[in-house]
Protein backbone atom coordinates (compact mmCIF):
# COMPACT_ATOMS: atom_id res chain seq x y z
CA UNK A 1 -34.30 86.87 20.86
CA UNK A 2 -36.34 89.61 19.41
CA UNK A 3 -39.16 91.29 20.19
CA UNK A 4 -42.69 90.88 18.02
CA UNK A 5 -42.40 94.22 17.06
CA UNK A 6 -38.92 93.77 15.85
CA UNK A 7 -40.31 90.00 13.85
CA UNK A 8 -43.81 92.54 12.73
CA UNK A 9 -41.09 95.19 11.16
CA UNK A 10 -39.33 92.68 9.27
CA UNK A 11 -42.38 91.06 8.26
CA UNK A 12 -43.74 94.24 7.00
CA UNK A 13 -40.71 95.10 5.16
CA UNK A 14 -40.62 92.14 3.20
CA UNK A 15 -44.07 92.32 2.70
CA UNK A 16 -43.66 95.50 1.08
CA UNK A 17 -41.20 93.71 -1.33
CA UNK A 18 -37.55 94.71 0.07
CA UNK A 19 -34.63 92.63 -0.04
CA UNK A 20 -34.33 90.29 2.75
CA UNK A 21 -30.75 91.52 3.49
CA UNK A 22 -31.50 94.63 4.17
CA UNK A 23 -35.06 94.23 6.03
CA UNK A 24 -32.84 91.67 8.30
CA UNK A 25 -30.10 94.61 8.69
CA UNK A 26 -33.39 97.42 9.37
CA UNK A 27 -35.54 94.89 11.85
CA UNK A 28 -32.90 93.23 13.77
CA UNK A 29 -29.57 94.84 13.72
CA UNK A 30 -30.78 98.93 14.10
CA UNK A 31 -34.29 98.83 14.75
CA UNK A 32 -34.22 96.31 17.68
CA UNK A 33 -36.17 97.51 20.54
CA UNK A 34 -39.59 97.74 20.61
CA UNK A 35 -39.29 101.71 20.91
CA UNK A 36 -37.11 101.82 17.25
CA UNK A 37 -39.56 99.24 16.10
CA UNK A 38 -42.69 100.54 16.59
CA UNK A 39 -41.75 104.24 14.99
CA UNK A 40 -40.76 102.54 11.87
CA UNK A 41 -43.63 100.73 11.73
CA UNK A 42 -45.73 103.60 11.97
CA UNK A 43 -43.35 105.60 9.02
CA UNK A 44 -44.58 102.49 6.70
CA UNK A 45 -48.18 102.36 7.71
CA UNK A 46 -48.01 106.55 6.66
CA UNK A 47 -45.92 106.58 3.72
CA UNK A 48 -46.35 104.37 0.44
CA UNK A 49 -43.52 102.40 -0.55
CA UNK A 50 -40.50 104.81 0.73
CA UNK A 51 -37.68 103.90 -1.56
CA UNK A 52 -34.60 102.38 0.64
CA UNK A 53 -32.83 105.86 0.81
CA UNK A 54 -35.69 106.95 2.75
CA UNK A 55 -36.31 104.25 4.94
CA UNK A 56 -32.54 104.71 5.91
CA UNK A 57 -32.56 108.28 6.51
CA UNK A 58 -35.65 107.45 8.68
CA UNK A 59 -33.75 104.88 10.36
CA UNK A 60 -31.32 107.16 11.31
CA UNK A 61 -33.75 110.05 12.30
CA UNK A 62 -35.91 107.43 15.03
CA UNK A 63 -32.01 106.29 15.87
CA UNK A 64 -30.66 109.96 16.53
CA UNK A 65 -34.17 110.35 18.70
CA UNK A 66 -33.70 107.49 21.02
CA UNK A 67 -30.60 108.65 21.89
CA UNK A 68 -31.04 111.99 22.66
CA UNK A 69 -33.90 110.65 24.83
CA UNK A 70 -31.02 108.49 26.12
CA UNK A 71 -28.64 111.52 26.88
CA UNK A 72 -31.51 113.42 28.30
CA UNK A 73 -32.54 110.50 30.58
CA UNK A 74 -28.49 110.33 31.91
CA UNK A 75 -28.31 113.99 32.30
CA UNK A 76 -31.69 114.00 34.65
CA UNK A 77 -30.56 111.51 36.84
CA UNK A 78 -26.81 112.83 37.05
CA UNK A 79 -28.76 116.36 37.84
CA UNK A 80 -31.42 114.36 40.50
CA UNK A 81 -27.81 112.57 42.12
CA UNK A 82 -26.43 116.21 42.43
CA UNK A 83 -29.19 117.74 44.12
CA UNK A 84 -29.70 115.14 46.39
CA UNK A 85 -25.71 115.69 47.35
CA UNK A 86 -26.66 119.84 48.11
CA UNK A 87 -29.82 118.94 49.70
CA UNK A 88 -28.51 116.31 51.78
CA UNK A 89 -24.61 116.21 51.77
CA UNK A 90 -22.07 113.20 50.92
């Protein structure tokens, strides 16, 4: 089930006159969480009528973001887990 952001992205998109295809492939296949959702959102409230090259490579851009906050997230807690092993042994 998606999220209202997710359903307010792929209203906006077809709002804005793109094919349905594609806003369905944007909203709820890539831009699925409300994190990915709400970025986008905000790239079409700032720029005017992006062509679909651009709203990809944006797409890609908030994508590549959310997982290095991803990575980053793994690598803190693998770093907290070690520390807690030299602070307080196995």
């Amino acid at each position: 089930m998606a999220s209202e952001r997710t359903d307010e992205l792929y209203r906006l998109l077809l709002e804005r006159g793109y094919p349905k295809e594609f806003c369905a492939e944007i909203a709820y296949k890539n831009m699925n969480t409300d994190y990915t959702a709400t970025r986008m959102i905000g790239y079409l409230y700032r720029v005017t009528n992006p062509r679909l090259e651009d709203l990809v490579d944006e797409m890609l851009a908030i994508l590549s973001d959310r997982d290095d906050i991803m990575r980053k997230k793994e690598m803190e807690h693998a770093q907290a887990v070690l520390n807690d092993i030299y602070n307080n042994g196995l």
